[in-house]
N, C-alpha and C. Protein backbone atom coordinates (compact mmCIF):
# COMPACT_ATOMS: atom_id res chain seq x y z
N UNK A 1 8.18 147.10 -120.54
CA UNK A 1 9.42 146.57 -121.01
C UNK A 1 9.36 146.39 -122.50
N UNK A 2 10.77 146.44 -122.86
CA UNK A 2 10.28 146.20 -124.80
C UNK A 2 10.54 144.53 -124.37
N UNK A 3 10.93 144.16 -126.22
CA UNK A 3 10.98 142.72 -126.53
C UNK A 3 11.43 142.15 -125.53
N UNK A 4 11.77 140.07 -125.36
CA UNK A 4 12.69 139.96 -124.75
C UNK A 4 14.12 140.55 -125.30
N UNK A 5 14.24 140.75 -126.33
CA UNK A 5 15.87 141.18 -126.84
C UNK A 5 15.93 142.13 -126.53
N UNK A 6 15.62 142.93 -125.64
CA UNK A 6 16.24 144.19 -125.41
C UNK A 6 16.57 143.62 -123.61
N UNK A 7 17.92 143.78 -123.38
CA UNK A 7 18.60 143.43 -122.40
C UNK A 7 18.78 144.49 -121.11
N UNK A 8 18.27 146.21 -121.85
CA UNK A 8 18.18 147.01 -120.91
C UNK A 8 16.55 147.07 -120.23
N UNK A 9 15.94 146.37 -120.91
CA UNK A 9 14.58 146.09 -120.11
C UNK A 9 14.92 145.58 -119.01
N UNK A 10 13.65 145.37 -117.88
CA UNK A 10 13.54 144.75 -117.25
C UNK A 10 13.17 143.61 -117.57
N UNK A 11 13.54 142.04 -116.78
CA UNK A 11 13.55 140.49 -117.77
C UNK A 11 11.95 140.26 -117.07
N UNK A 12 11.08 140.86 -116.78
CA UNK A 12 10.00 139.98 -116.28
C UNK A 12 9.18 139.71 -117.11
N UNK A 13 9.25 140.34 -118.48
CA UNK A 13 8.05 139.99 -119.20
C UNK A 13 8.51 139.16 -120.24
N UNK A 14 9.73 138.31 -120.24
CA UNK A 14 10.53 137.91 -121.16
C UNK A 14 9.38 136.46 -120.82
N UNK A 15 10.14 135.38 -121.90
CA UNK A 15 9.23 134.54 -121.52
C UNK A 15 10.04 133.32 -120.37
N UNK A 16 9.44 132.30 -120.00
CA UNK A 16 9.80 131.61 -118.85
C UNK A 16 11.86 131.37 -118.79
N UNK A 17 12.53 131.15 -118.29
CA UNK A 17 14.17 131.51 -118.53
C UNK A 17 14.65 130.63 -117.11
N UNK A 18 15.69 129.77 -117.54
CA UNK A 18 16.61 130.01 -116.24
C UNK A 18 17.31 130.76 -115.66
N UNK A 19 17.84 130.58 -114.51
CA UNK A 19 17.91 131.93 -113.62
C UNK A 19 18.82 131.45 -113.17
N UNK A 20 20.51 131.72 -113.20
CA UNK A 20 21.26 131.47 -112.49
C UNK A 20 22.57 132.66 -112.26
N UNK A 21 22.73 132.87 -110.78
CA UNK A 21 23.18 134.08 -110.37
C UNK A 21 24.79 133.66 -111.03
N UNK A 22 25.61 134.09 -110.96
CA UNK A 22 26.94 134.43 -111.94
C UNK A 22 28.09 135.21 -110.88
N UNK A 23 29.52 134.53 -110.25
CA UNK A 23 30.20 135.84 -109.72
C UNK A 23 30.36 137.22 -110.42
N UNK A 24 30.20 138.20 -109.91
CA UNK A 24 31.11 139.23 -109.73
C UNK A 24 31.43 140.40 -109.13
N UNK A 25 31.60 141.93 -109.27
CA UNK A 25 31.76 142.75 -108.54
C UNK A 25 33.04 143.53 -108.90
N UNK A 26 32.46 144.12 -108.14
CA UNK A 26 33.71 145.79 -108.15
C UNK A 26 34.69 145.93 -107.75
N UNK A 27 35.71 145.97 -108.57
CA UNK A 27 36.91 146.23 -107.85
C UNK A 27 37.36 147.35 -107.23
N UNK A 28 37.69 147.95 -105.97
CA UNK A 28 37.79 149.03 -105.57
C UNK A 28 38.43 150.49 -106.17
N UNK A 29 38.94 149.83 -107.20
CA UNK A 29 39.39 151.14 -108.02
C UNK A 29 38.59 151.89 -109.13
N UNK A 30 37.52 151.29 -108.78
CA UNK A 30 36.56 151.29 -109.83
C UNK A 30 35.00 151.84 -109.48
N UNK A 31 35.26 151.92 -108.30
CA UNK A 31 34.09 152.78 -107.29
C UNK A 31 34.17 154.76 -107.84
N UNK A 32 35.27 155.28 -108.20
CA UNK A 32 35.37 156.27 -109.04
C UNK A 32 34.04 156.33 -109.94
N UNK A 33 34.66 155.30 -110.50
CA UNK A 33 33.96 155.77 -111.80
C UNK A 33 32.23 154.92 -112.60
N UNK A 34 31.81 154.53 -110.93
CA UNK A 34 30.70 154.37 -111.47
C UNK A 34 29.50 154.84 -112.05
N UNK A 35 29.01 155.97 -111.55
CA UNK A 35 28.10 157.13 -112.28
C UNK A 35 27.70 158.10 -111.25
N UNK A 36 27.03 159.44 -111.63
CA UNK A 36 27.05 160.48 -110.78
C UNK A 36 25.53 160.74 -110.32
N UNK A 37 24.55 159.53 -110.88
CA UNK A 37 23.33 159.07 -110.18
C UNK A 37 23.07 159.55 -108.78
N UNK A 38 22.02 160.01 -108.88
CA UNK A 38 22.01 160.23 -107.28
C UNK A 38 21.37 159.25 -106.73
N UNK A 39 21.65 159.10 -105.02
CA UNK A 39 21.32 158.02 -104.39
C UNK A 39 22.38 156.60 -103.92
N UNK A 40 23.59 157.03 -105.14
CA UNK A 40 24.47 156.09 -104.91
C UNK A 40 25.43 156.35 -103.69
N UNK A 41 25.69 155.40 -102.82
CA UNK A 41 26.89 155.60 -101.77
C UNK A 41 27.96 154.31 -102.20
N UNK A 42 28.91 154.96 -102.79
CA UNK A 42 30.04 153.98 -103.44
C UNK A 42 30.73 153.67 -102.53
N UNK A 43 31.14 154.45 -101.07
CA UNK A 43 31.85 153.65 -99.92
C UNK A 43 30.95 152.74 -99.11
N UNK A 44 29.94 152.83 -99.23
CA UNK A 44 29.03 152.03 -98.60
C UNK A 44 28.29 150.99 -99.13
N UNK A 45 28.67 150.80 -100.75
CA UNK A 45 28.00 149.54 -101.72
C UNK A 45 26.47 149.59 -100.92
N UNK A 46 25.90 150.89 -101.33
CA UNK A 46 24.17 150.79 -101.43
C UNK A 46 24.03 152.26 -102.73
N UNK A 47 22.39 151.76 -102.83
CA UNK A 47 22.14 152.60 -103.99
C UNK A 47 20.63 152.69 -103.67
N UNK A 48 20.28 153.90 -103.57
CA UNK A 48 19.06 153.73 -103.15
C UNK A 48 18.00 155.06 -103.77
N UNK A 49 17.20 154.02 -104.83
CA UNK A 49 16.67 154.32 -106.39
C UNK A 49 15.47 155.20 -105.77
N UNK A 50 15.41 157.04 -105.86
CA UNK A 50 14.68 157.46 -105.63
C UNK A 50 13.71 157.30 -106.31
N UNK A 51 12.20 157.69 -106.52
CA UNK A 51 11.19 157.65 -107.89
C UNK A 51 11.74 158.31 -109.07
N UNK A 52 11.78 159.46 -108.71
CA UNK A 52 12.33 160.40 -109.67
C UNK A 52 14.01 159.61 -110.98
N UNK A 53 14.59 159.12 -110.18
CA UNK A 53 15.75 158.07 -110.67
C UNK A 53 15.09 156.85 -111.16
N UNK A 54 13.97 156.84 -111.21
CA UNK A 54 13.94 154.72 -111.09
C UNK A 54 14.37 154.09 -113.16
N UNK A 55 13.82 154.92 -113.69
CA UNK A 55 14.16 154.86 -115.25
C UNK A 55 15.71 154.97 -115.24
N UNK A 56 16.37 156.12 -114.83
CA UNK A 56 17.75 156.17 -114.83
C UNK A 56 18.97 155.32 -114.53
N UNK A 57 18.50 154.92 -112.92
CA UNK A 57 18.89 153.58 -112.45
C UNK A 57 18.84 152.28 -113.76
N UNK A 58 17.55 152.39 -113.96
CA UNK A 58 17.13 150.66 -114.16
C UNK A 58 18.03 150.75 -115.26
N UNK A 59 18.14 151.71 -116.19
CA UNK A 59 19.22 152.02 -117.72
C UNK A 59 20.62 151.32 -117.08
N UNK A 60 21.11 152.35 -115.81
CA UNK A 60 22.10 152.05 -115.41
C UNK A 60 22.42 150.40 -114.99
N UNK A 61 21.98 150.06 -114.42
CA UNK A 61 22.12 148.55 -113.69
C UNK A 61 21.61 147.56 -114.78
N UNK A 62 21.21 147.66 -115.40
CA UNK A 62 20.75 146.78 -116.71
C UNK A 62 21.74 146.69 -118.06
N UNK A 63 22.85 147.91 -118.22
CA UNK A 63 23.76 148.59 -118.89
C UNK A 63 25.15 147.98 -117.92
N UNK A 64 25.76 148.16 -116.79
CA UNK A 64 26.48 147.45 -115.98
C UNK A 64 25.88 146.97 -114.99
N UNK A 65 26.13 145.73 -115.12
CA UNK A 65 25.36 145.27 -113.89
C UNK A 65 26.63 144.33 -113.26
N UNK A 66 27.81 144.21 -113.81
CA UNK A 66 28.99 143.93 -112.88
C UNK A 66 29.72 144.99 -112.21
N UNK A 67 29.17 146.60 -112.46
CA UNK A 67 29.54 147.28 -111.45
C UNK A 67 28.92 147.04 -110.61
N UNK A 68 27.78 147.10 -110.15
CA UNK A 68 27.21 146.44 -108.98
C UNK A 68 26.75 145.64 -108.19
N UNK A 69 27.05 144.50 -109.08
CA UNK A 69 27.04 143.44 -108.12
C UNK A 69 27.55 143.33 -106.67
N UNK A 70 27.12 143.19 -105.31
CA UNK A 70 27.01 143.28 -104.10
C UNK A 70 26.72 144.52 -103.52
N UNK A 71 26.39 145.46 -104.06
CA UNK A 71 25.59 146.22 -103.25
C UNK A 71 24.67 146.14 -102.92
N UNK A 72 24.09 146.77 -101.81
CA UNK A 72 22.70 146.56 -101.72
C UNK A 72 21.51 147.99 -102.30
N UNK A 73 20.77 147.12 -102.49
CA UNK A 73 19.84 148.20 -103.33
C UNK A 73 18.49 148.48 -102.75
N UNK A 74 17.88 149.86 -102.71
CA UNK A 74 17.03 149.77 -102.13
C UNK A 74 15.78 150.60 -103.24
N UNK A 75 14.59 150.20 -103.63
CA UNK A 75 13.34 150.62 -104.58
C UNK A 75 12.37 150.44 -104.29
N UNK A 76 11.57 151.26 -105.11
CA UNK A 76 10.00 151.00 -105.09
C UNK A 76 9.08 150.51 -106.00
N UNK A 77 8.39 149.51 -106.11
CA UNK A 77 7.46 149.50 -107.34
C UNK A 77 6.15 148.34 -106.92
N UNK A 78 5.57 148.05 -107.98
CA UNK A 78 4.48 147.09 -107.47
C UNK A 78 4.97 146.32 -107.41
N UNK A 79 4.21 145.28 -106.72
CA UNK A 79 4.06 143.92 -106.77
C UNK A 79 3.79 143.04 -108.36
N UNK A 80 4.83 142.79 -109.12
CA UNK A 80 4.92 141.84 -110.26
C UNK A 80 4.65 141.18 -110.78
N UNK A 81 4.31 140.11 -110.63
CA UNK A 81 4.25 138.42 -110.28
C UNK A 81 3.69 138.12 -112.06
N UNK A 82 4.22 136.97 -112.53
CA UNK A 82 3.79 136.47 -114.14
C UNK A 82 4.59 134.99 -114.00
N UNK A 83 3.73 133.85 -113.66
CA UNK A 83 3.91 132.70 -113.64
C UNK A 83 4.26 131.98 -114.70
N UNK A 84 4.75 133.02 -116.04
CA UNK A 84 4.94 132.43 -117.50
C UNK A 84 6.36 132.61 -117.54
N UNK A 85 6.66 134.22 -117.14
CA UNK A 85 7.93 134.38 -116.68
C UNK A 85 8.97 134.48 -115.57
N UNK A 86 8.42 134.48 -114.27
CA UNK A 86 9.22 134.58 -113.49
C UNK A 86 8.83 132.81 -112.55
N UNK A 87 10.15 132.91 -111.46
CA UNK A 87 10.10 131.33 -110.83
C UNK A 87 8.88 131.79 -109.94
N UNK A 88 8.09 131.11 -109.03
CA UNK A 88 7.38 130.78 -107.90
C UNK A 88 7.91 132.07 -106.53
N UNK A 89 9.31 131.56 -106.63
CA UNK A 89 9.73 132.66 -105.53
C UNK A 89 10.82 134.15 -106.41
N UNK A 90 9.90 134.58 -107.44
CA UNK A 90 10.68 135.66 -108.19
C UNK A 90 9.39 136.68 -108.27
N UNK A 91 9.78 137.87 -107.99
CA UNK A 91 8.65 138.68 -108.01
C UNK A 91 9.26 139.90 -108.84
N UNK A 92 8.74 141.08 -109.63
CA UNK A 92 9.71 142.22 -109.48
C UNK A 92 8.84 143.54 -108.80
N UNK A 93 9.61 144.49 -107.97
CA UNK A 93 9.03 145.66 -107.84
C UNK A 93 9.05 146.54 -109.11
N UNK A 94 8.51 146.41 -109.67
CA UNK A 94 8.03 146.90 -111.33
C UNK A 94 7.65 148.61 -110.59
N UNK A 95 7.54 149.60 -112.10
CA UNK A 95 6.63 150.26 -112.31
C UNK A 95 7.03 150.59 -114.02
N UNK A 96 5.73 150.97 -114.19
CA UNK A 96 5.29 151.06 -116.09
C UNK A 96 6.03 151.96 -116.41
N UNK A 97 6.97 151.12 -117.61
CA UNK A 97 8.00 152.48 -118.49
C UNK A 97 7.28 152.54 -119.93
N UNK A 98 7.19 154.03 -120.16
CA UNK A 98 7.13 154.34 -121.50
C UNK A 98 8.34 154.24 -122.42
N UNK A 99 8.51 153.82 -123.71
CA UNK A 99 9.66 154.04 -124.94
C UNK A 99 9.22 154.78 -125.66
N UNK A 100 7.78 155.13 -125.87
CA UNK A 100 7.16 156.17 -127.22
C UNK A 100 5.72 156.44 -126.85
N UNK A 101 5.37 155.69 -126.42
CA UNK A 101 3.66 156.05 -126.35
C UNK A 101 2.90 154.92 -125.53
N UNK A 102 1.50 155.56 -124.52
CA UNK A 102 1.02 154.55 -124.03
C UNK A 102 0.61 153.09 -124.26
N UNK A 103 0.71 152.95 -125.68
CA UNK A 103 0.63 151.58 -126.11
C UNK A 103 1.97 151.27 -125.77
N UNK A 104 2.79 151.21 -125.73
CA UNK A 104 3.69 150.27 -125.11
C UNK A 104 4.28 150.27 -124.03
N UNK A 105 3.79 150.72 -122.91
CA UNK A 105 3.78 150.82 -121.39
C UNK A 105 4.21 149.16 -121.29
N UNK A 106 5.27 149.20 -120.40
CA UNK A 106 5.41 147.82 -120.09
C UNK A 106 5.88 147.99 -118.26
N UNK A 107 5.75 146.24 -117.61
CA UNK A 107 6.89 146.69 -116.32
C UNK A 107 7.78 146.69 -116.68
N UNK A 108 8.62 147.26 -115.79
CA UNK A 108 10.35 147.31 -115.49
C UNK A 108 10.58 147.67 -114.00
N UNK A 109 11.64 146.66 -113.92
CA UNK A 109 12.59 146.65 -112.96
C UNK A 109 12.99 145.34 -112.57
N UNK A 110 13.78 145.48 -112.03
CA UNK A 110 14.70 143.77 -111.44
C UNK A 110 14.10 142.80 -110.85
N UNK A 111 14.25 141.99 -110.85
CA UNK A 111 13.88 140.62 -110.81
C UNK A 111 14.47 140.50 -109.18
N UNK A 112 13.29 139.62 -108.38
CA UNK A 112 13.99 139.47 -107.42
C UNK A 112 13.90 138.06 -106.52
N UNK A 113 14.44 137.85 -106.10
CA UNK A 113 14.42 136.27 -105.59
C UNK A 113 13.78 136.37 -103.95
N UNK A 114 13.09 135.81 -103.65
CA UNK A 114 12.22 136.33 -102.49
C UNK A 114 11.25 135.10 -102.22
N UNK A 115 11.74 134.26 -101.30
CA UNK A 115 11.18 132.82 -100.60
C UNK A 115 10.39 133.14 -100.27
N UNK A 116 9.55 134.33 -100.20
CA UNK A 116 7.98 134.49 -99.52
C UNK A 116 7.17 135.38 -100.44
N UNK A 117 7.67 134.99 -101.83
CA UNK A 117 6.98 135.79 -102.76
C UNK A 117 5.39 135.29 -102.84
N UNK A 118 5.15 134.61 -102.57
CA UNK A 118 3.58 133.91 -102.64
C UNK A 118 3.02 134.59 -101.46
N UNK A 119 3.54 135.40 -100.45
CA UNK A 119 2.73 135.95 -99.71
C UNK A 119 2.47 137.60 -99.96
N UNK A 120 2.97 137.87 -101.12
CA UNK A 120 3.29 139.12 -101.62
C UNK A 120 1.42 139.55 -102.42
N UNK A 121 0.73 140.37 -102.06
CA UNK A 121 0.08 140.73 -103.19
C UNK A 121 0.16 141.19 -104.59
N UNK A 122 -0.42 140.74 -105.31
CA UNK A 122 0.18 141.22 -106.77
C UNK A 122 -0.45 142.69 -106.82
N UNK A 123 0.25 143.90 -107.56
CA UNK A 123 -0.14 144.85 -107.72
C UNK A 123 -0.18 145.63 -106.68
N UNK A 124 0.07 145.39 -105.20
CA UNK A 124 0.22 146.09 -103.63
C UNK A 124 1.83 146.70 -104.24
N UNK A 125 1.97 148.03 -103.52
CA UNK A 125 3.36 148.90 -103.37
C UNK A 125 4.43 148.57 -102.50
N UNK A 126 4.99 148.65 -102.73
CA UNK A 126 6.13 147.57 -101.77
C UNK A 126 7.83 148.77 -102.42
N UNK A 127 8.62 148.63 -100.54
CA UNK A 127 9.99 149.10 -100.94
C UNK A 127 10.80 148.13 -101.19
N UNK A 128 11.66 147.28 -101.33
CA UNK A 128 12.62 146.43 -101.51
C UNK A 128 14.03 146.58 -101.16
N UNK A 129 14.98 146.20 -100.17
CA UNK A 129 16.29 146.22 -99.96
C UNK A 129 16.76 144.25 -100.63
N UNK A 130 17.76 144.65 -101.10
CA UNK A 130 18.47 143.50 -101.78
C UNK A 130 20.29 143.64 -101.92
N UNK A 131 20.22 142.29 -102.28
CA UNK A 131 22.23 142.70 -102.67
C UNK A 131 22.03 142.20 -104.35
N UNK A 132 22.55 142.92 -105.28
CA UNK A 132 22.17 143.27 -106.13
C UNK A 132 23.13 141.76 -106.63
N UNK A 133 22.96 141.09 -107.44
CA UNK A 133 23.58 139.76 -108.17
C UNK A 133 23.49 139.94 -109.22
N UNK A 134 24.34 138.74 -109.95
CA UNK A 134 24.24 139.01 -111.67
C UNK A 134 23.47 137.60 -111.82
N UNK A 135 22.37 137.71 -112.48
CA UNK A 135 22.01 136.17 -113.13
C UNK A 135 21.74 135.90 -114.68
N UNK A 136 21.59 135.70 -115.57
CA UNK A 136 20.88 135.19 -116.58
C UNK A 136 19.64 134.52 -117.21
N UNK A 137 19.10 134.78 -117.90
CA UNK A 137 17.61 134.94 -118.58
C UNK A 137 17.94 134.69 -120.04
N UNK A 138 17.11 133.45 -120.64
CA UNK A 138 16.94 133.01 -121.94
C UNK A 138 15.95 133.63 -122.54
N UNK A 139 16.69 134.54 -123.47
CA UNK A 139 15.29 135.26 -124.49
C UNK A 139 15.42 134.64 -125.75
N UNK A 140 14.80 135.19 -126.37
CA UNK A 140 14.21 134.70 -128.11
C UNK A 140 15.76 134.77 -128.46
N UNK A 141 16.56 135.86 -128.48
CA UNK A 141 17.42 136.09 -129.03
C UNK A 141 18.82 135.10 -128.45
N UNK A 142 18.73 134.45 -127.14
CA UNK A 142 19.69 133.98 -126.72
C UNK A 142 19.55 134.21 -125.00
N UNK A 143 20.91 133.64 -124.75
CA UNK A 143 20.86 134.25 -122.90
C UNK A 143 21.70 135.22 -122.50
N UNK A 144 21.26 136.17 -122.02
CA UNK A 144 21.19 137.42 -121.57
C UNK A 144 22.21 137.83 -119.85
N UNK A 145 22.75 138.51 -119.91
CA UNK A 145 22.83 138.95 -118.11
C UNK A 145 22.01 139.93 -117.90
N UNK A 146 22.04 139.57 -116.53
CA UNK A 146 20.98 140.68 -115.92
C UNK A 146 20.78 141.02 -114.85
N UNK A 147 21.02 142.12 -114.44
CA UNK A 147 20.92 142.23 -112.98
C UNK A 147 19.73 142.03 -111.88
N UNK A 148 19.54 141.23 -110.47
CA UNK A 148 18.87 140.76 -110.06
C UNK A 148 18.90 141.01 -108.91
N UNK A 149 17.86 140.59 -107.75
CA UNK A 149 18.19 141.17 -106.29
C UNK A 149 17.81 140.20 -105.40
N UNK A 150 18.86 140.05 -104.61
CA UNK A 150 18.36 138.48 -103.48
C UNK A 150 17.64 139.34 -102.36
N UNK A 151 16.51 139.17 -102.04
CA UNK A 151 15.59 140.69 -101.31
C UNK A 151 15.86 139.82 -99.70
N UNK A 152 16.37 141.19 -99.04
CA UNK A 152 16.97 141.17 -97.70
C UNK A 152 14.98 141.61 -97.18
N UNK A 153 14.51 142.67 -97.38
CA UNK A 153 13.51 143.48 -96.94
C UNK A 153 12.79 143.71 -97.59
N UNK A 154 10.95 143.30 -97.15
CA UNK A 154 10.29 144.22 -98.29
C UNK A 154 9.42 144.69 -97.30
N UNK A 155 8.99 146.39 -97.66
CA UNK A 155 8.07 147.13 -96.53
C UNK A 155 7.06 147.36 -97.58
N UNK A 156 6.00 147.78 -96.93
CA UNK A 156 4.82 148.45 -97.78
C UNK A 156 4.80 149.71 -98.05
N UNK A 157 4.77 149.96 -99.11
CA UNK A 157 4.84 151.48 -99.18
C UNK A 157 3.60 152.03 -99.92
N UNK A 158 3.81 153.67 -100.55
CA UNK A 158 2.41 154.44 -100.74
C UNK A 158 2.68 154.07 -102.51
N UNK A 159 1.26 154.14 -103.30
CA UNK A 159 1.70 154.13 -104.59
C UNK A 159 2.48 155.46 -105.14
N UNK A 160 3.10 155.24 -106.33
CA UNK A 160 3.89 155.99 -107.06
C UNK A 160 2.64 156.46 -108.58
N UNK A 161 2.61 157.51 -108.62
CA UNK A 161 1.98 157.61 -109.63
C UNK A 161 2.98 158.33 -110.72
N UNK A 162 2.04 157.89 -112.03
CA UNK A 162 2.96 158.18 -113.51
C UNK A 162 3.76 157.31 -113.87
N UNK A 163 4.64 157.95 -114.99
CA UNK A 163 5.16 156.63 -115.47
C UNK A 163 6.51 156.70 -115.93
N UNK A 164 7.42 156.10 -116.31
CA UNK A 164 8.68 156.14 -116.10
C UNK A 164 8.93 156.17 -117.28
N UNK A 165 10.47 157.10 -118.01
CA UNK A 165 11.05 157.27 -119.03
C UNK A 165 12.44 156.47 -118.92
N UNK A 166 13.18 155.91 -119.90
CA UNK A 166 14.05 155.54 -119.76
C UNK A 166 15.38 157.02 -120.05
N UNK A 167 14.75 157.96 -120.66
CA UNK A 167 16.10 158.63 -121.30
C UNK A 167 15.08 160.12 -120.42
């Protein structure tokens, strides 16, 4: 992830933040014109972030994240966990994005709210189904929106190798 001020990051490496989810959502006329991403089912409010997509997505949903609010989302990444920044029951399915070069490999991906995150291994592969929410995160620069996931499901999955581009 870059700084906390960059808002298309993922917020896990930001530093500690309140977290409070925010209404909103899509109005049906507006399912048109959400993006031509693959994986998305716009009559069915799910989105389901292949590997190959996961940089693309995360741009996308981090960029609008009141188009999608209530869908459900489905990804892959590690196990997260940073007790500086995220709550007790906030984990993210991360995987490492490049911006320029292996020195600045960071995680990314959404933040997720998950009452049994303490039984989660850190660094184990995991899929994630969620309904995608809007919450907010206090960075250096101020407070932020950001898209987040109240996790319905988490399965175990195989690792993903390499590393993710945003562009």
């Amino acid at each position: 992830m870059a700084s906390g001020s960059d808002s298309t990051a993922a917020a896990a490496a930001s530093p500690a933040a309140t977290v409070s989810p925010t209404p909103a959502g899509t109005a049906s006329a507006d399912i048109q014109t959400l993006t031509d991403l693959a994986g998305l089912d716009a009559a069915a409010r799910t989105i389901t972030v292949a590997n190959e997509d996961f940089g693309s997505w995360m741009m996308e949903l981090f960029a609008n994240p009141d188009k999608y609010a209530g869908f459900t989302v489905t990804v892959t990444g590690y196990v997260y966990k940073d007790s500086t920044a995220l709550a007790a029951d906030q984990f993210v399915p991360a995987r490492l994005m490049m911006y320029c070069c292996v020195a600045d490999l960071s995680p990314a991906g959404l933040i997720c709210h998950y009452d049994d995150t303490a039984k989660l291994e850190a660094d184990s592969w995991v899929t994630v189904t969620g309904t995608l929410f809007i919450g907010t995160r206090d960075y250096d620069s101020g407070q932020k929106v950001v898209p987040m996931l109240e996790v319905s499901t988490v399965q175990a999955a195989e690792a993903v190798e390499g590393y993710v581009y945003p562009y």
